[in-house]
N, C-alpha and C. Protein backbone atom coordinates (compact mmCIF):
# COMPACT_ATOMS: atom_id res chain seq x y z
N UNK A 1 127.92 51.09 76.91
CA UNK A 1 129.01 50.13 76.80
C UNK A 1 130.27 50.73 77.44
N UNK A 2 130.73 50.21 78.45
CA UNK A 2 132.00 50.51 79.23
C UNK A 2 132.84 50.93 78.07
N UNK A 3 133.92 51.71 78.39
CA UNK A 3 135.16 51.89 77.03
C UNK A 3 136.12 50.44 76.72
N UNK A 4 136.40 49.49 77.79
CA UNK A 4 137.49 49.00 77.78
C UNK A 4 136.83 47.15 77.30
N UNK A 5 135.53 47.38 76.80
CA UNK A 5 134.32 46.37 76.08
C UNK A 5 134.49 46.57 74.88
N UNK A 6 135.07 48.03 74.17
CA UNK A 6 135.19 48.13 72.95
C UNK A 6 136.45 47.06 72.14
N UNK A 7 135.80 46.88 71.01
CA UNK A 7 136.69 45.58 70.54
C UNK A 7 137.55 46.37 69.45
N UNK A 8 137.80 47.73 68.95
CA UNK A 8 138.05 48.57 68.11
C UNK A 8 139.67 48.53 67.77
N UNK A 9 140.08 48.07 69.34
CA UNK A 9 141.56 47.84 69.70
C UNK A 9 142.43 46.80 70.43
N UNK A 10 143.03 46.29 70.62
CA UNK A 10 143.39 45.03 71.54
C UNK A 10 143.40 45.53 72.82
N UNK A 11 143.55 44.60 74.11
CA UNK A 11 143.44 45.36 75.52
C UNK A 11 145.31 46.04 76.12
N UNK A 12 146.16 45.28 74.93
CA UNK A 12 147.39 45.73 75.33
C UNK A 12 147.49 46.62 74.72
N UNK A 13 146.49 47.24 73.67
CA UNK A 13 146.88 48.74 73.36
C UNK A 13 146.13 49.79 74.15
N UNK A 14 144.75 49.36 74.66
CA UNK A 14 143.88 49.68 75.67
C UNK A 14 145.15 50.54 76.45
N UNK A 15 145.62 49.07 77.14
CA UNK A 15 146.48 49.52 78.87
C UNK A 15 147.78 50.79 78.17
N UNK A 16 148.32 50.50 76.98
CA UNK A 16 149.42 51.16 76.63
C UNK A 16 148.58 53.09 76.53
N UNK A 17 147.33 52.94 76.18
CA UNK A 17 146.66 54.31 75.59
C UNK A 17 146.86 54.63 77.41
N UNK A 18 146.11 53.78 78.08
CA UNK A 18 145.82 54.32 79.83
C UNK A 18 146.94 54.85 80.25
N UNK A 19 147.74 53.90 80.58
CA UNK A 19 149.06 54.16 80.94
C UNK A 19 150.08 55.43 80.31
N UNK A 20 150.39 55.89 79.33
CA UNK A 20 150.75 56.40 78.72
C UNK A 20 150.25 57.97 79.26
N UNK A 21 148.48 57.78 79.15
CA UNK A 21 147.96 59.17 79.51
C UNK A 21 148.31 59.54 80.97
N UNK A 22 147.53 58.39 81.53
CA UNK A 22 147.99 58.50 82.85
C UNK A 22 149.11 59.69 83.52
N UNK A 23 150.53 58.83 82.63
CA UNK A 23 151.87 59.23 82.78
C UNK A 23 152.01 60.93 82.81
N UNK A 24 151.58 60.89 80.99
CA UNK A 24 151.44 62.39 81.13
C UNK A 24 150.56 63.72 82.29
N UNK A 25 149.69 62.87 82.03
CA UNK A 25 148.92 64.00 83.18
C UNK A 25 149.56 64.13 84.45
N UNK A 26 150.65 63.22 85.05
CA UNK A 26 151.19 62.93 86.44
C UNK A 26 150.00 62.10 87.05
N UNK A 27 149.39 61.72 86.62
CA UNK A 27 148.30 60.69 87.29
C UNK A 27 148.78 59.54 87.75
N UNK A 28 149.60 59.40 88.66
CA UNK A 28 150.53 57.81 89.08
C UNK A 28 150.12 57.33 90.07
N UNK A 29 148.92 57.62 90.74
CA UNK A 29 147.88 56.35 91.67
C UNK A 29 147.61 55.21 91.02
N UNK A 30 146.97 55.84 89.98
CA UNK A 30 146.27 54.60 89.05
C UNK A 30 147.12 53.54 88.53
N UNK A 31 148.60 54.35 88.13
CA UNK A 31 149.23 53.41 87.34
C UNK A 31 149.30 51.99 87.76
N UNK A 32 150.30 51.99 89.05
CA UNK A 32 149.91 50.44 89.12
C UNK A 32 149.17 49.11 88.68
N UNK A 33 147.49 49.60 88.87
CA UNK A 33 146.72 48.58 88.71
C UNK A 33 146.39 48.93 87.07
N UNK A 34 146.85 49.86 86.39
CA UNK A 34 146.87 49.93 84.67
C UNK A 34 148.09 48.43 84.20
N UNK A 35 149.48 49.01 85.35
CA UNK A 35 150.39 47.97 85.21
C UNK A 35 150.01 46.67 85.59
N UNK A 36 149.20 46.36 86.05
CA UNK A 36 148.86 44.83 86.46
C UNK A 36 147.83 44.49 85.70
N UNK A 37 147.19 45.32 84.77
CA UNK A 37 146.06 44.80 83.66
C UNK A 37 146.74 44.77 82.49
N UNK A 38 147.81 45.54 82.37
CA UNK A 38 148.80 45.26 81.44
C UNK A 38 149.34 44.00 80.93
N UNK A 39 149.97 43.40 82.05
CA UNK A 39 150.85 42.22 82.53
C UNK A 39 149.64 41.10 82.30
N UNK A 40 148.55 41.21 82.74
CA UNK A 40 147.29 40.33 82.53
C UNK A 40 146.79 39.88 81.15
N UNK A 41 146.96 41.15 80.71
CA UNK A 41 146.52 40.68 79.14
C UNK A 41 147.75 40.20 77.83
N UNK A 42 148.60 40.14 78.51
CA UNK A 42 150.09 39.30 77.83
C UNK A 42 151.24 40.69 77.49
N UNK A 43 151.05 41.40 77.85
CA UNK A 43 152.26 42.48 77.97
C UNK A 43 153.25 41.56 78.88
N UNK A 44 154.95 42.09 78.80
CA UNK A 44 155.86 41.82 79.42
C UNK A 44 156.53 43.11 79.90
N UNK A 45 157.23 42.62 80.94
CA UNK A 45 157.81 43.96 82.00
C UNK A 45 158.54 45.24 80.77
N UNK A 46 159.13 44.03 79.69
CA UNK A 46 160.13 44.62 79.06
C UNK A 46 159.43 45.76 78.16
N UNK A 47 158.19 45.28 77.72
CA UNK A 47 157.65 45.87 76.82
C UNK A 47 157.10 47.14 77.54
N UNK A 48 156.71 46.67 78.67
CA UNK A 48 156.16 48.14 79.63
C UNK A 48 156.91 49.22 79.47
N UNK A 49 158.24 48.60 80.06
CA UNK A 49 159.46 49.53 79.89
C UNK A 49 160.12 50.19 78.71
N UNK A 50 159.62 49.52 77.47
CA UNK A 50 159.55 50.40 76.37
C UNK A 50 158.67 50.98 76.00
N UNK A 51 157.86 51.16 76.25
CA UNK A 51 156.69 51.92 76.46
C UNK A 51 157.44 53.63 77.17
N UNK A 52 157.72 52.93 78.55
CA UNK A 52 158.07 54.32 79.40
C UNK A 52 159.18 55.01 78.62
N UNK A 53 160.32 54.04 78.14
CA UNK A 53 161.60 54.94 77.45
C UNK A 53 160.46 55.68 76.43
N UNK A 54 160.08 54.90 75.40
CA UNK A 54 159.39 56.12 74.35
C UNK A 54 158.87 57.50 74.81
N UNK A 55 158.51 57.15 75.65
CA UNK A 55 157.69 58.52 76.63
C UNK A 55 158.61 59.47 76.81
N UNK A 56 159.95 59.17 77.08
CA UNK A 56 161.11 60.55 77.70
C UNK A 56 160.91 61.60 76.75
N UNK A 57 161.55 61.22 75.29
CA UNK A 57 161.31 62.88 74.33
C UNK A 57 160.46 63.15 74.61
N UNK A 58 159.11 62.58 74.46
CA UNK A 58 157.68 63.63 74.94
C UNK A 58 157.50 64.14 75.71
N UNK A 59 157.25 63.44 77.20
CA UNK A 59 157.26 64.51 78.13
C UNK A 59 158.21 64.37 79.49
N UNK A 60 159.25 64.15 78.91
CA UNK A 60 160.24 64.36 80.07
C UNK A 60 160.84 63.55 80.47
N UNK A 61 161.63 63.40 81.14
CA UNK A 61 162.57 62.34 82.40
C UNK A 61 161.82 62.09 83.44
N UNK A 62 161.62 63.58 84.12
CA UNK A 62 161.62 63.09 85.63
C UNK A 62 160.14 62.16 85.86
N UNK A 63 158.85 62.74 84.57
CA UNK A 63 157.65 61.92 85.19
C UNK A 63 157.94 60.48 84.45
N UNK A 64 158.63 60.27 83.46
CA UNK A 64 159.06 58.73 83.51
C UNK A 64 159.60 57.96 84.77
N UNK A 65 160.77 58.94 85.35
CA UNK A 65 161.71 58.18 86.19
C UNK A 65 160.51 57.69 87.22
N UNK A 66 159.31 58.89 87.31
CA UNK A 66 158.36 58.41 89.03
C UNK A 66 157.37 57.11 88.32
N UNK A 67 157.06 57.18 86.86
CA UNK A 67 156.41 56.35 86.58
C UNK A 67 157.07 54.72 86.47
N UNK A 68 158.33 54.56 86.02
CA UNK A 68 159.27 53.30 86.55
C UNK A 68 159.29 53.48 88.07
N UNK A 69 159.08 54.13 88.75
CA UNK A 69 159.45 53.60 90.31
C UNK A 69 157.71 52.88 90.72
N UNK A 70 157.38 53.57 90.01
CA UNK A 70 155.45 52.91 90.22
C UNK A 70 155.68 51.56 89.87
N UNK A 71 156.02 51.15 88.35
CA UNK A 71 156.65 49.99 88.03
C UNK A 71 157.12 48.94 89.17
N UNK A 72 157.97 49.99 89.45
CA UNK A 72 158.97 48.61 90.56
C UNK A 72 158.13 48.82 91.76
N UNK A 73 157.81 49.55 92.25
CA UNK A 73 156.69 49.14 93.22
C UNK A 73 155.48 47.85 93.00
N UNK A 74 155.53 47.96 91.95
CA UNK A 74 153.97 47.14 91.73
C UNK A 74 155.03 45.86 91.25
N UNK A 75 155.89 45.89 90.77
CA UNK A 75 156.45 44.30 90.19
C UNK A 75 157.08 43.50 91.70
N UNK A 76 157.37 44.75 92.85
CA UNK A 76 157.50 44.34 93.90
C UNK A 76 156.45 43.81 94.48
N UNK A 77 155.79 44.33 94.88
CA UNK A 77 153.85 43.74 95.40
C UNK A 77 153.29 42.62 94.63
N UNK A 78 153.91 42.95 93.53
CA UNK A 78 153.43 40.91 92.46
C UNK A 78 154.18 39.87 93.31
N UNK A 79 155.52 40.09 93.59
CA UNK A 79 156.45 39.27 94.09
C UNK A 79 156.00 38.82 95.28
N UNK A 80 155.76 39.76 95.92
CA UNK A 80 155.63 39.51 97.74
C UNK A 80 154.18 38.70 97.66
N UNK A 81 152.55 38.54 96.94
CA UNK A 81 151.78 38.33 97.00
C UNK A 81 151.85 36.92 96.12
N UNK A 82 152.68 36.80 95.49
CA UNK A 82 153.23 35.23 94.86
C UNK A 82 154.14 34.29 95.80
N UNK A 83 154.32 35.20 96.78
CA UNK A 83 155.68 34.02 97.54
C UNK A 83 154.75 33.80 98.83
């Protein structure tokens, strides 16, 4: 059974567990399309983004600040592929 088939948790806590790890490890290829499965399953930008603030005491500024620019990259690429 795939992990993300498991019903144990909702899929917006799913993307929040991905994302989150992601972050930490510096793993920010992936993020994007974590951020667009996010947004899919009824997350909002805002909530993403509280997500990332929580993250600073833990592990830092600067891999938040690259993980919001992933953000705006990808909320940019939603935009341009909607218009």
């Amino acid at each position: 059974m795939a992990i993300f088939q498991r019903t144990t948790i909702g899929s917006d806590w799913k993307e929040i567990a991905v994302i989150s790890s992601l972050i930490t490890m510096g793993q920010y290829e992936q993020l994007g399309v974590h951020y667009v499965m996010a947004l899919r399953v009824g997350m909002t930008v805002e909530q993403i983004k509280g997500v990332l603030l929580h993250l600073v005491p833990c592990i830092g500024a600067p891999r938040v600040i690259s993980a919001f620019n992933v953000l705006l990259d990808t909320l940019e690429e939603i935009r341009e592929k909607s218009s």
